[in-house]
N, C-alpha and C. Protein backbone atom coordinates (compact mmCIF):
# COMPACT_ATOMS: atom_id res chain seq x y z
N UNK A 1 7.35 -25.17 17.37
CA UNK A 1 7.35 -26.45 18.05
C UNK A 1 6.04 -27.18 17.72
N UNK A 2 5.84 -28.70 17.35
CA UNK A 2 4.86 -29.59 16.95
C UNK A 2 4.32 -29.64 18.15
N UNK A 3 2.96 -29.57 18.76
CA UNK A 3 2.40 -29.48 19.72
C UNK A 3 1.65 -31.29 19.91
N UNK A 4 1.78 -31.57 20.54
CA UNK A 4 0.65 -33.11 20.57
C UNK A 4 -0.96 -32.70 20.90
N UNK A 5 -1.83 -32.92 20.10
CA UNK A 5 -2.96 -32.86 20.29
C UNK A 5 -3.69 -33.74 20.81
N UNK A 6 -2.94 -34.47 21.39
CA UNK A 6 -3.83 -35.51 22.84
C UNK A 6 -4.82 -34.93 23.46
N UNK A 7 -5.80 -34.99 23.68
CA UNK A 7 -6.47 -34.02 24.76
C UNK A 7 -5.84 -34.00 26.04
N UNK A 8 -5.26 -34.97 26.16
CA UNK A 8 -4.73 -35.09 27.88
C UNK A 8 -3.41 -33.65 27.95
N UNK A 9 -2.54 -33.89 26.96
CA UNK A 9 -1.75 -32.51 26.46
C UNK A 9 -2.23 -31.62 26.26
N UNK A 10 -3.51 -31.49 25.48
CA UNK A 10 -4.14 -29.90 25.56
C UNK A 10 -4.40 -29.51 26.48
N UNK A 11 -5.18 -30.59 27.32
CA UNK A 11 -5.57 -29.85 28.84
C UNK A 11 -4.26 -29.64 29.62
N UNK A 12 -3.47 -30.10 29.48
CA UNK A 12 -2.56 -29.64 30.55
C UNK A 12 -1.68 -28.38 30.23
N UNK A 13 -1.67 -28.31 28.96
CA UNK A 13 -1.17 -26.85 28.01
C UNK A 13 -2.10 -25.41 28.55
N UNK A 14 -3.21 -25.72 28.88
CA UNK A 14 -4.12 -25.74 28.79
C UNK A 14 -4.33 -25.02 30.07
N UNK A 15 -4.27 -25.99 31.26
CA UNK A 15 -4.23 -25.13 32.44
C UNK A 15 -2.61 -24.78 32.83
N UNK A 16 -1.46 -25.09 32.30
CA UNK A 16 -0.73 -24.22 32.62
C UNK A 16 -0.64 -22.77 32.04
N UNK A 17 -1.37 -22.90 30.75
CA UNK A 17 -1.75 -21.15 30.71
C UNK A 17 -2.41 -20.42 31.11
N UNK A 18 -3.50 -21.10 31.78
CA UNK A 18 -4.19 -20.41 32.66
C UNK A 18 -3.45 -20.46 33.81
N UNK A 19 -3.07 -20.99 34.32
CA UNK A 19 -2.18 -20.94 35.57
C UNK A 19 -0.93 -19.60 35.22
N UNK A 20 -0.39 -19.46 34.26
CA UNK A 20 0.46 -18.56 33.71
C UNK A 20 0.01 -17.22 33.77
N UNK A 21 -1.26 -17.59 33.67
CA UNK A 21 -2.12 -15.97 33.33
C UNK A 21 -2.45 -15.42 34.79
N UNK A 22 -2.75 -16.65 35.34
CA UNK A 22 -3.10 -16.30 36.79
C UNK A 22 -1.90 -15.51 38.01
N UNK A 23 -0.96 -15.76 37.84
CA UNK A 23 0.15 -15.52 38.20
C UNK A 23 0.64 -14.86 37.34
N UNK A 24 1.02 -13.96 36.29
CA UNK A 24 0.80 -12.98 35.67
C UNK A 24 0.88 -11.39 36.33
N UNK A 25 1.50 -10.39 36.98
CA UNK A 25 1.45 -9.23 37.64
C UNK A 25 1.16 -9.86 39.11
N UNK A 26 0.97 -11.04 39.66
CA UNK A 26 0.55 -11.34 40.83
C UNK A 26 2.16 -11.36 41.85
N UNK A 27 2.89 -12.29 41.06
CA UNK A 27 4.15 -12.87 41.56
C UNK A 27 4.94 -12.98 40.48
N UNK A 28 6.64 -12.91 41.08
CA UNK A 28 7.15 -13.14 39.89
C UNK A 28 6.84 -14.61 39.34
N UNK A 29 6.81 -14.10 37.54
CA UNK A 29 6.44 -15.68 37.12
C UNK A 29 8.00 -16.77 36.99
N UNK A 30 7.19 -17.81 37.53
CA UNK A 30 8.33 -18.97 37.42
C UNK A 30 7.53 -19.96 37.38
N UNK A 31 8.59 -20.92 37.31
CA UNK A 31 8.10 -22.49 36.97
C UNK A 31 7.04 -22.66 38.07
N UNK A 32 7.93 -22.47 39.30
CA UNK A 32 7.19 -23.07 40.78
C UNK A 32 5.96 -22.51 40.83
N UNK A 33 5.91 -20.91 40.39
CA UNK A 33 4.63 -20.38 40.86
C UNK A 33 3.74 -20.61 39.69
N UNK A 34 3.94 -21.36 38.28
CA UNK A 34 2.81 -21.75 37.61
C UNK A 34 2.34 -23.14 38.00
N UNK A 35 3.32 -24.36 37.92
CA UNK A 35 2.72 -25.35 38.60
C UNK A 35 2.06 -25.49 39.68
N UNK A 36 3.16 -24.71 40.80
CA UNK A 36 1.64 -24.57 41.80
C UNK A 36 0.43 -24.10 41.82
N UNK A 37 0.20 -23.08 40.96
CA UNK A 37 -1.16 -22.80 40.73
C UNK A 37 -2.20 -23.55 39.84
N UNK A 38 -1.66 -24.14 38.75
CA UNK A 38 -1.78 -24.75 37.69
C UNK A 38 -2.50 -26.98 38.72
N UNK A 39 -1.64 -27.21 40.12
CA UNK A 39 -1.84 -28.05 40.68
C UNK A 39 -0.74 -29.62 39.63
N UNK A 40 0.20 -28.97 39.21
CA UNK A 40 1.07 -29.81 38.48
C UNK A 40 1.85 -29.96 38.77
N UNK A 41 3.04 -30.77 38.15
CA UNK A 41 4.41 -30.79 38.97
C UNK A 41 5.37 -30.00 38.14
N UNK A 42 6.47 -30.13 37.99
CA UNK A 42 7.78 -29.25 37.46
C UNK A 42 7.81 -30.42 36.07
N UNK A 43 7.87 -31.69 35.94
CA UNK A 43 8.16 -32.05 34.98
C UNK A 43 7.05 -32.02 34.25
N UNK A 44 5.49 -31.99 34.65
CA UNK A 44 4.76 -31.66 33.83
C UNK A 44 4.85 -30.68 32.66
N UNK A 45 5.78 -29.64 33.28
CA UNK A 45 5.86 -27.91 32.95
C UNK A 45 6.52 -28.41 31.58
N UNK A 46 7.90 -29.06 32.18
CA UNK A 46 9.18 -28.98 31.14
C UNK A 46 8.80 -30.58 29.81
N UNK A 47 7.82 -31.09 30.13
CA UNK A 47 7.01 -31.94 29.09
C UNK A 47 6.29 -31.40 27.84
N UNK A 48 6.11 -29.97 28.22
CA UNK A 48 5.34 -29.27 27.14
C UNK A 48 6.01 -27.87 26.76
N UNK A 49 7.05 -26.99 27.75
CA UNK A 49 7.27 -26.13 27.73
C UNK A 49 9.13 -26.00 28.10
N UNK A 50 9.73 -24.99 27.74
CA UNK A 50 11.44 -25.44 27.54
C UNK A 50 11.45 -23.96 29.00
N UNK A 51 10.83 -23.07 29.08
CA UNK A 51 11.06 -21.96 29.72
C UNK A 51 9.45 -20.70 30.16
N UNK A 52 9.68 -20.66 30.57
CA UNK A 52 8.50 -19.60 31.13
C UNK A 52 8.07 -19.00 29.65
N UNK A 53 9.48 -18.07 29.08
CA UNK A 53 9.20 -17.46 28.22
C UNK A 53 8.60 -18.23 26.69
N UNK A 54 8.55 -19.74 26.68
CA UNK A 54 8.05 -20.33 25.72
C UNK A 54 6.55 -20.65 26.14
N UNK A 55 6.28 -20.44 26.97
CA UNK A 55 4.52 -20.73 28.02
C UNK A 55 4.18 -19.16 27.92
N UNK A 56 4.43 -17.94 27.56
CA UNK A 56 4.44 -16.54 27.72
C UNK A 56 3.88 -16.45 26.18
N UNK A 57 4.66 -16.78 25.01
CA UNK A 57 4.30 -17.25 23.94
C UNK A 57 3.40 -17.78 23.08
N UNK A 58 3.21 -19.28 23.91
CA UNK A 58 2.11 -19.94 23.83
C UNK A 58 0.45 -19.32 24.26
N UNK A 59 0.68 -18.50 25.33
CA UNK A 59 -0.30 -17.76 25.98
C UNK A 59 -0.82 -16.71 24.97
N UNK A 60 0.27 -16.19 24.20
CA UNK A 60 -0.22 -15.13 23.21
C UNK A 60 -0.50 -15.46 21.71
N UNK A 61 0.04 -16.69 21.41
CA UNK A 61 -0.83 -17.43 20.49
C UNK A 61 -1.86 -17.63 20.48
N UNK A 62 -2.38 -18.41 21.51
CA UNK A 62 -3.90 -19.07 21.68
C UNK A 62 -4.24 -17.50 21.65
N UNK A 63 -4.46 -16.52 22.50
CA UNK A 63 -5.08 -15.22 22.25
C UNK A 63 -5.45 -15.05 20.92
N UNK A 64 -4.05 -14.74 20.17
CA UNK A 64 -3.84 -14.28 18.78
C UNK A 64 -5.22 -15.02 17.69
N UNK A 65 -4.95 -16.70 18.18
CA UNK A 65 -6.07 -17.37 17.48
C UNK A 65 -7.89 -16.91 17.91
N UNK A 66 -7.55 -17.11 18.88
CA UNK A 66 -8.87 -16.28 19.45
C UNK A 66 -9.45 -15.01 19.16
N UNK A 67 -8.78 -13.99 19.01
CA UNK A 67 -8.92 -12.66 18.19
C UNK A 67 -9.18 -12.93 16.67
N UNK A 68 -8.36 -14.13 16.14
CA UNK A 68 -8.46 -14.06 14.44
C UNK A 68 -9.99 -14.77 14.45
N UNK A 69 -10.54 -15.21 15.25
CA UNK A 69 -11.80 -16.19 15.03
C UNK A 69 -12.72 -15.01 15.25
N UNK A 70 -12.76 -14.34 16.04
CA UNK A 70 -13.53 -13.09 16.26
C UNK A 70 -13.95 -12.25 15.73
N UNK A 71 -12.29 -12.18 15.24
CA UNK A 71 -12.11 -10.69 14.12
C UNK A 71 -13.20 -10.98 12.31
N UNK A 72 -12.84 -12.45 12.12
CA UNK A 72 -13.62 -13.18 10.93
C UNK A 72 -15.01 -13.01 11.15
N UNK A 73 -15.71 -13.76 12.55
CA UNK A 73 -16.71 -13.82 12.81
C UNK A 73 -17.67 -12.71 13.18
N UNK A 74 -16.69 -10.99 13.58
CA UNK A 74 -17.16 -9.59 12.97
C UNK A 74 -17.47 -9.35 11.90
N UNK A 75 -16.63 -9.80 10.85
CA UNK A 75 -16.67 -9.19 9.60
C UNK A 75 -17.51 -9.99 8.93
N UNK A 76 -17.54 -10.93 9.23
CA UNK A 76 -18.69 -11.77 8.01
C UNK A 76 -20.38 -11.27 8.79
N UNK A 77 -20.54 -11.11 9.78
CA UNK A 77 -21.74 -10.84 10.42
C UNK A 77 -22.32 -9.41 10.05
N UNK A 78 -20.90 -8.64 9.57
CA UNK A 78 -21.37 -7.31 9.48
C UNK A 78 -21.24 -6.41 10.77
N UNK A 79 -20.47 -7.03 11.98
CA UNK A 79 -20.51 -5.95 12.94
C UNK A 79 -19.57 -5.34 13.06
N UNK A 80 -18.41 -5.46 12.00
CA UNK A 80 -17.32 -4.52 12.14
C UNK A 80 -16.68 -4.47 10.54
N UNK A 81 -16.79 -3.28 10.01
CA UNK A 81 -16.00 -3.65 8.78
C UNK A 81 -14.80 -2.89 8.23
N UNK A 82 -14.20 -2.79 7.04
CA UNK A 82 -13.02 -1.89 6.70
C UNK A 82 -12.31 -1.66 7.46
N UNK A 83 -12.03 -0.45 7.96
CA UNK A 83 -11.16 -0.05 8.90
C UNK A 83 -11.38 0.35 10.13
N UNK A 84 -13.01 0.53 10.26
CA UNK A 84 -13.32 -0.24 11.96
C UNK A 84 -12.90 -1.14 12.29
N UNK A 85 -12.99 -2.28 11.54
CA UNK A 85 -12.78 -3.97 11.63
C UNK A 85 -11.22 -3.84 11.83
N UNK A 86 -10.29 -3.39 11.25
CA UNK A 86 -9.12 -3.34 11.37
C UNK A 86 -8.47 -2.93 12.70
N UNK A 87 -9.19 -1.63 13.07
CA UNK A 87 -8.72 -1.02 14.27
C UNK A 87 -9.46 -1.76 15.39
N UNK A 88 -10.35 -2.06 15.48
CA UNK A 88 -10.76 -3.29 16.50
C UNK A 88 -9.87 -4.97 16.79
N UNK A 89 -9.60 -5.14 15.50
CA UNK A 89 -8.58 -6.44 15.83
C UNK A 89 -7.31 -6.10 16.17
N UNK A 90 -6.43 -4.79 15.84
CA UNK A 90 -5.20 -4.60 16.23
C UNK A 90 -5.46 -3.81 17.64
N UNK A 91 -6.47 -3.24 18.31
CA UNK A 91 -6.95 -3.04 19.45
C UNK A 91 -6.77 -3.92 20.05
N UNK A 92 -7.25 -5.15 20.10
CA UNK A 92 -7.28 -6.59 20.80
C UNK A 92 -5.47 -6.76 20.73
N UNK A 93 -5.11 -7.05 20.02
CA UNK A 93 -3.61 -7.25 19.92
C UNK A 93 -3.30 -6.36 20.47
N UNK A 94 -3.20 -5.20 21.04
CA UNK A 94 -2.28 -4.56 21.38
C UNK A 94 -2.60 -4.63 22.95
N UNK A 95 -4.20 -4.57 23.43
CA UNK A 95 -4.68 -5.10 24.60
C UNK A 95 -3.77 -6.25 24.94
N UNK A 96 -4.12 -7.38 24.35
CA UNK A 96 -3.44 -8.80 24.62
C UNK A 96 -2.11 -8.54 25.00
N UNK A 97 -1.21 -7.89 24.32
CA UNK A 97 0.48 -7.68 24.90
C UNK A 97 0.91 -6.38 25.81
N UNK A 98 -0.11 -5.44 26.17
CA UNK A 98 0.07 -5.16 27.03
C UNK A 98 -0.48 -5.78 28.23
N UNK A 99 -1.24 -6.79 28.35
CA UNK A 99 -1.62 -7.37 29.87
C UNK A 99 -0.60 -8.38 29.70
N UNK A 100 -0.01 -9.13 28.91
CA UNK A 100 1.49 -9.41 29.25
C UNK A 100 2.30 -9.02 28.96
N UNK A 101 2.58 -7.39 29.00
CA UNK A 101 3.42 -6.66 29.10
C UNK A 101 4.94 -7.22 29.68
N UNK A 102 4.87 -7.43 31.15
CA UNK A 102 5.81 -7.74 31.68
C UNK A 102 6.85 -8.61 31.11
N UNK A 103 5.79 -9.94 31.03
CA UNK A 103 6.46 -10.95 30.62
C UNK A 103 7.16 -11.00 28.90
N UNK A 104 6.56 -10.42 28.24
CA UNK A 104 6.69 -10.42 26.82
C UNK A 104 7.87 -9.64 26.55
N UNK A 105 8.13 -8.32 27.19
CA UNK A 105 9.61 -7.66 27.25
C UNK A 105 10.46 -8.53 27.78
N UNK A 106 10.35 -9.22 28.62
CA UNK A 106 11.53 -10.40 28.97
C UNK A 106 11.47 -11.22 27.87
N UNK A 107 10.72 -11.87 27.37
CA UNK A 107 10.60 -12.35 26.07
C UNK A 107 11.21 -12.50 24.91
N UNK A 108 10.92 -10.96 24.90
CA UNK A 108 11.45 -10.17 23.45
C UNK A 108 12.53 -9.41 23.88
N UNK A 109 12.93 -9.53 24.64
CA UNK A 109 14.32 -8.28 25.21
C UNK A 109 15.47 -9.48 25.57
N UNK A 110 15.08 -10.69 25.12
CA UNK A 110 16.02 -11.74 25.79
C UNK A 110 16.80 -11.90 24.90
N UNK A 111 18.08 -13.39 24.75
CA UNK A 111 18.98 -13.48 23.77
C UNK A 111 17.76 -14.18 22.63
N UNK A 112 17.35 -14.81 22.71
CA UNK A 112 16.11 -15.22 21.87
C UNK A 112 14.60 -14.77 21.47
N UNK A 113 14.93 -13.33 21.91
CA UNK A 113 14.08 -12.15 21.64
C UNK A 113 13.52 -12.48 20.09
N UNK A 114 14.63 -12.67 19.28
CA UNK A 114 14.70 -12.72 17.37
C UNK A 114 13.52 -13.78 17.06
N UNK A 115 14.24 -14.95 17.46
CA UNK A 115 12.90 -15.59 16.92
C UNK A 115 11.66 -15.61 17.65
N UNK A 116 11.41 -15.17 18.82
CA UNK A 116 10.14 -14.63 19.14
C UNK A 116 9.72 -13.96 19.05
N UNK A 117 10.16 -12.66 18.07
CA UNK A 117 9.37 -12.45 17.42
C UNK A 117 8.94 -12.53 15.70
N UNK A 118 9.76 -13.48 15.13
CA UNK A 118 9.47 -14.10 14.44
C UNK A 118 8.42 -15.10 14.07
N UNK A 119 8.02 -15.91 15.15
CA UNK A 119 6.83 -16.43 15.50
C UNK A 119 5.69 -15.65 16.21
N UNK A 120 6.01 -14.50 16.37
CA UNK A 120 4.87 -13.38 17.06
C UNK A 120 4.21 -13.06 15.41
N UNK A 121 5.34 -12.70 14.85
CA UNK A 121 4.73 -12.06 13.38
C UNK A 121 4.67 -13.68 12.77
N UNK A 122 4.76 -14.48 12.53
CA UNK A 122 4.13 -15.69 11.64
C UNK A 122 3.06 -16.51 12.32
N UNK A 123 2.70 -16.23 13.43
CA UNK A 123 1.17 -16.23 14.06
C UNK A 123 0.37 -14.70 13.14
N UNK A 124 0.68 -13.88 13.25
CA UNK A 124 -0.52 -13.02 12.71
C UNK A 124 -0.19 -13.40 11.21
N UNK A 125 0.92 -13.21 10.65
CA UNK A 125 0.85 -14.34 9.17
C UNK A 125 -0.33 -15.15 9.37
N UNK A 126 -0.48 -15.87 10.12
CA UNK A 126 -1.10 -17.12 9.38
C UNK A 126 -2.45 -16.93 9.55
N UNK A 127 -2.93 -15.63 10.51
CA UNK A 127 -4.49 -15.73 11.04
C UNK A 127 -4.71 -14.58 9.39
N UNK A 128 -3.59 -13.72 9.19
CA UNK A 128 -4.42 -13.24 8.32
C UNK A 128 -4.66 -13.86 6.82
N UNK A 129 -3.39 -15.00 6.87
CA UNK A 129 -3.94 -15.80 5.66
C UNK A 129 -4.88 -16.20 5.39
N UNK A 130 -5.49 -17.14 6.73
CA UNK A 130 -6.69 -17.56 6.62
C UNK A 130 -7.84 -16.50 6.08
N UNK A 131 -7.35 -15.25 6.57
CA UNK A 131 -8.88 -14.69 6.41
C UNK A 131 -8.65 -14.40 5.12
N UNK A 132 -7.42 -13.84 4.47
CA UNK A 132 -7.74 -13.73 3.27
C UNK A 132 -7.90 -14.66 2.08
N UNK A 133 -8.20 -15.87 2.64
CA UNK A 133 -8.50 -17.03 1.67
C UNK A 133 -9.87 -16.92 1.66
N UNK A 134 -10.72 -16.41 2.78
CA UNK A 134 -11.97 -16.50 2.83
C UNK A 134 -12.52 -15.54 2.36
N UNK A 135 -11.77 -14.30 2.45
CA UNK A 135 -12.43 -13.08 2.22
C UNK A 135 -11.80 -12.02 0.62
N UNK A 136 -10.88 -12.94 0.15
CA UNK A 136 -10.62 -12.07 -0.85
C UNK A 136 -10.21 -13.48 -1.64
N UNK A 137 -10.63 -14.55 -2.50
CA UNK A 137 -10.55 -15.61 -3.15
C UNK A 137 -9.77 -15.02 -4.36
N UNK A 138 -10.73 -13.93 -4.90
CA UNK A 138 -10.33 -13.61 -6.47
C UNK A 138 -8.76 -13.07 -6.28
N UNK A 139 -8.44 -12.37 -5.73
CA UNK A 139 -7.25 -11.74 -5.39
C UNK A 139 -6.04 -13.16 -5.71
N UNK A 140 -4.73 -12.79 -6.67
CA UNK A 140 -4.07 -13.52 -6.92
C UNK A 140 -3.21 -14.22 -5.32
N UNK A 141 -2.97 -15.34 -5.53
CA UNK A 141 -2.68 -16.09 -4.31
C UNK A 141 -1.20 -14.89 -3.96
N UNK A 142 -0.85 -15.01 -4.56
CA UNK A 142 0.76 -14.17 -4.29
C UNK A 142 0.58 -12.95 -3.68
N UNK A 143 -0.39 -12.39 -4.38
CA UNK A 143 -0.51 -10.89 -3.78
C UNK A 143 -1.14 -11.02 -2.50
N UNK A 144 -2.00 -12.21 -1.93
CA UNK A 144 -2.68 -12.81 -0.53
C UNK A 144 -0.94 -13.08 0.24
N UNK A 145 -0.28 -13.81 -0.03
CA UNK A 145 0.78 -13.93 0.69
C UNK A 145 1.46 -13.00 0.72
N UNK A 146 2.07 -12.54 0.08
CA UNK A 146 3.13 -11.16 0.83
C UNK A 146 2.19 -10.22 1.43
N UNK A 147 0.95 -9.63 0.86
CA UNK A 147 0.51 -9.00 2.37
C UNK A 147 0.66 -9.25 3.80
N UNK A 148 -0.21 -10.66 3.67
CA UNK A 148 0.24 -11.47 4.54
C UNK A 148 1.34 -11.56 5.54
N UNK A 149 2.45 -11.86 4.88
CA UNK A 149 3.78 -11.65 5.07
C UNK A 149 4.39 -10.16 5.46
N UNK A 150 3.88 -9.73 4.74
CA UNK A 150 3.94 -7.89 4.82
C UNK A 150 3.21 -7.52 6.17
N UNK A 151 2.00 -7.30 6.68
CA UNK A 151 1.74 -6.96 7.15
C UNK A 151 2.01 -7.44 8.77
N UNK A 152 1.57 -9.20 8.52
CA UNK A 152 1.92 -9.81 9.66
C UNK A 152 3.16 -9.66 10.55
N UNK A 153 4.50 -9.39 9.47
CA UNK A 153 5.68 -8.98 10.19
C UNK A 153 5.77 -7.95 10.44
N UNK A 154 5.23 -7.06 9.85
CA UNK A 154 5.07 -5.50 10.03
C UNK A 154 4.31 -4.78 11.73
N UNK A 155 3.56 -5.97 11.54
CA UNK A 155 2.74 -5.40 12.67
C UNK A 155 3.42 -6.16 14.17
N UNK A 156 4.06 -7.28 13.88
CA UNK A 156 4.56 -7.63 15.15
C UNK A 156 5.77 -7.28 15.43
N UNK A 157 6.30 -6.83 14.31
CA UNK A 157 7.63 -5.77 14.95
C UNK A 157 7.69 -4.81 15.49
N UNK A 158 6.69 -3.93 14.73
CA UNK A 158 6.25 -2.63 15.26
C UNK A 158 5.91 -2.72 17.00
N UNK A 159 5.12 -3.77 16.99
CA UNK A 159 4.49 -4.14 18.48
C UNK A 159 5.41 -4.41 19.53
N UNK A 160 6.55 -5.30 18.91
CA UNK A 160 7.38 -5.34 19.83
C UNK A 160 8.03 -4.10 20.23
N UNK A 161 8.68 -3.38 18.89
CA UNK A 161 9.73 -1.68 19.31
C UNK A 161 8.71 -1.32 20.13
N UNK A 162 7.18 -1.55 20.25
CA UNK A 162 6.61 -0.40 20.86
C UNK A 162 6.49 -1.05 22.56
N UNK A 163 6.80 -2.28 22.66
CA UNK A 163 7.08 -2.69 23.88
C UNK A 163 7.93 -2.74 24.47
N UNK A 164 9.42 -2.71 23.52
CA UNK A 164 10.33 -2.25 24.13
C UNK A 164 11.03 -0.97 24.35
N UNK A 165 10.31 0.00 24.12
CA UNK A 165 10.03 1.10 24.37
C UNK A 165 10.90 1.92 23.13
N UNK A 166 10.86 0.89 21.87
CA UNK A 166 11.92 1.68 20.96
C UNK A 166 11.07 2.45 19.87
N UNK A 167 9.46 2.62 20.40
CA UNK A 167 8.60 3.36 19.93
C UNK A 167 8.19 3.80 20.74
N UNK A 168 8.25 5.37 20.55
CA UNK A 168 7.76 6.15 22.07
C UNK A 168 6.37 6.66 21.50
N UNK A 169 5.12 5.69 21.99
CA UNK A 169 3.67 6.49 21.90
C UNK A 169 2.60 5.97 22.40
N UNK A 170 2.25 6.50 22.56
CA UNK A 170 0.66 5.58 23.82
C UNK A 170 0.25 4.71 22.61
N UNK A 171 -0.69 3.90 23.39
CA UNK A 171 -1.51 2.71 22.87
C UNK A 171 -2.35 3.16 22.06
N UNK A 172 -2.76 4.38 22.06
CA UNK A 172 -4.24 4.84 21.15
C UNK A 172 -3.17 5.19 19.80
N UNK A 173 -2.41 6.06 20.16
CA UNK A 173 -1.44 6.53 18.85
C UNK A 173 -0.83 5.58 18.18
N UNK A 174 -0.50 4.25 19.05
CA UNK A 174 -0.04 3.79 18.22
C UNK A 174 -1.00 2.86 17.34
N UNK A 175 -1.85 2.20 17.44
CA UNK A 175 -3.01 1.80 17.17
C UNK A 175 -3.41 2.69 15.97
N UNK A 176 -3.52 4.21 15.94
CA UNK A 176 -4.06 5.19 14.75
C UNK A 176 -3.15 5.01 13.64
N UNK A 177 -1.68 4.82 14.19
CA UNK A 177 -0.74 4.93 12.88
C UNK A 177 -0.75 3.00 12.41
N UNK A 178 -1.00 2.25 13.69
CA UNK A 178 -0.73 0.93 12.75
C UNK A 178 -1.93 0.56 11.82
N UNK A 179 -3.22 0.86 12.29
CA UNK A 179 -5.04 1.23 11.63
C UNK A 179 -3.97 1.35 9.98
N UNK A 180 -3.42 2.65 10.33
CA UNK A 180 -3.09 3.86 8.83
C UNK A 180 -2.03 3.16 8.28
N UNK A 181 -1.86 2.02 8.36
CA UNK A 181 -0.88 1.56 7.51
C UNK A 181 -1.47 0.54 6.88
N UNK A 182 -2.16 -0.17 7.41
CA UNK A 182 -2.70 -1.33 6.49
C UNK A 182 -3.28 -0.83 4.73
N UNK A 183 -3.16 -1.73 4.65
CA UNK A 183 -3.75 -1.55 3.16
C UNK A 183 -4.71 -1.33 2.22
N UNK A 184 -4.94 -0.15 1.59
CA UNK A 184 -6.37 0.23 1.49
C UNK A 184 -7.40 -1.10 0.60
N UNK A 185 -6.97 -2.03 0.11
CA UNK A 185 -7.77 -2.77 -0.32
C UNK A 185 -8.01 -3.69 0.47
N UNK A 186 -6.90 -4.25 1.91
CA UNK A 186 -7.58 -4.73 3.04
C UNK A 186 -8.11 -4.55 3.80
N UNK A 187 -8.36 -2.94 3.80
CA UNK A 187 -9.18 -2.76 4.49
C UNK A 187 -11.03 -2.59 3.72
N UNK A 188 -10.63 -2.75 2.38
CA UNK A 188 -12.20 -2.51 1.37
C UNK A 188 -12.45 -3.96 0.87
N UNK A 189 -11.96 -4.57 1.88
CA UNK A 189 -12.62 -5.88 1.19
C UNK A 189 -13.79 -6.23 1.21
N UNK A 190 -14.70 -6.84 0.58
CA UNK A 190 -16.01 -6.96 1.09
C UNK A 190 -16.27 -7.94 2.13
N UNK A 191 -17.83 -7.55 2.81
CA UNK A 191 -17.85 -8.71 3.80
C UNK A 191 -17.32 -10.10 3.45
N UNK A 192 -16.95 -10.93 4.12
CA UNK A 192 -16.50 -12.08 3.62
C UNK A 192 -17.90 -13.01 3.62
N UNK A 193 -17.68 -14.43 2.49
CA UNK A 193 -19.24 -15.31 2.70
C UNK A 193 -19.23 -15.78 3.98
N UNK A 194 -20.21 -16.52 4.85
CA UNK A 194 -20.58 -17.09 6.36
C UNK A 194 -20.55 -18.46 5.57
């Protein structure tokens, strides 16, 4: 979905995800109980958002972006690299969807489960494109995109079976085997330039 970058729309995107987050394990989430917290009305909601589960989404995007800015701003600094760096950013991701656990299995367990997670995995597509434009230039563009592609879908599928319980293994295990799959030259890339 084309988002409007009004500021007046961001902010209100803006605090209904925080309002979303807030209400989050508190109450069941609904429209009523984000606007009311949020101090908005109902058509505010449905001006920016089609369903809870598209504001559930949105919530784990902005995260997602937030982790990819992090995860860059580790690795070029030098405070996390190879496959530390790796297992620290899919740490965060896996943190991030289990504190919306709840909501994200309704999500992803719904009739429109498919393309959410299609856009779960073409959000990490695109954070890891970026980085590998920054951090691996020489590398042929093609072989940057299907990793990309490769991994990004790889890892948000996996994430989902493992939320919908069609992967049976704790968070640390699963984290060791998704670490052990990435790719040994993404994970030996060199620091990236600042």
């Amino acid at each position: 979905m084309n988002r409007s970058t009004d500021p007046r729309a961001v902010r209100t995107r803006n605090r209904l995800a925080q309002a979303f987050t807030a209400v989050a394990g508190e109450v069941p989430v609904s429209v009523s109980a984000i606007v009311e917290r949020a101090g908005l009305n109902r058509s505010s909601f449905y001006a920016h958002f089609d369903s809870t589960s598209e504001l559930a989404l949105y919530v784990l995007e902005q995260a997602l972006i937030e982790i990819s800015v992090e995860d860059l701003r580790a690795r070029t600094s030098g405070a996390a690299e190879g496959v530390e760096a790796s297992r620290v950013v899919v740490g965060r991701i896996l943190d991030q969807v289990e504190g919306q656990r709840a909501d994200l299995v309704a999500v992803f367990g719904s009739t429109a489960g498919g393309d959410a997670r299609v856009l779960f995995g073409e959000r990490i597509r695109a954070n890891l494109t970026g980085y590998l434009e920054v951090a691996a230039p020489e590398r042929p563009r093609a072989e940057r995109a299907t990793a990309a592609v490769m991994v990004g879908s790889g890892l948000a599928s996996a994430v989902v079976a493992w939320l919908l319980g069609e992967i049976d293994c704790s968070r640390d295990d699963l984290l060791d085997l998704l670490v052990g799959l990435v790719p040994d030259w993404l994970n030996g890339l060199p620091r990236p330039p600042r």
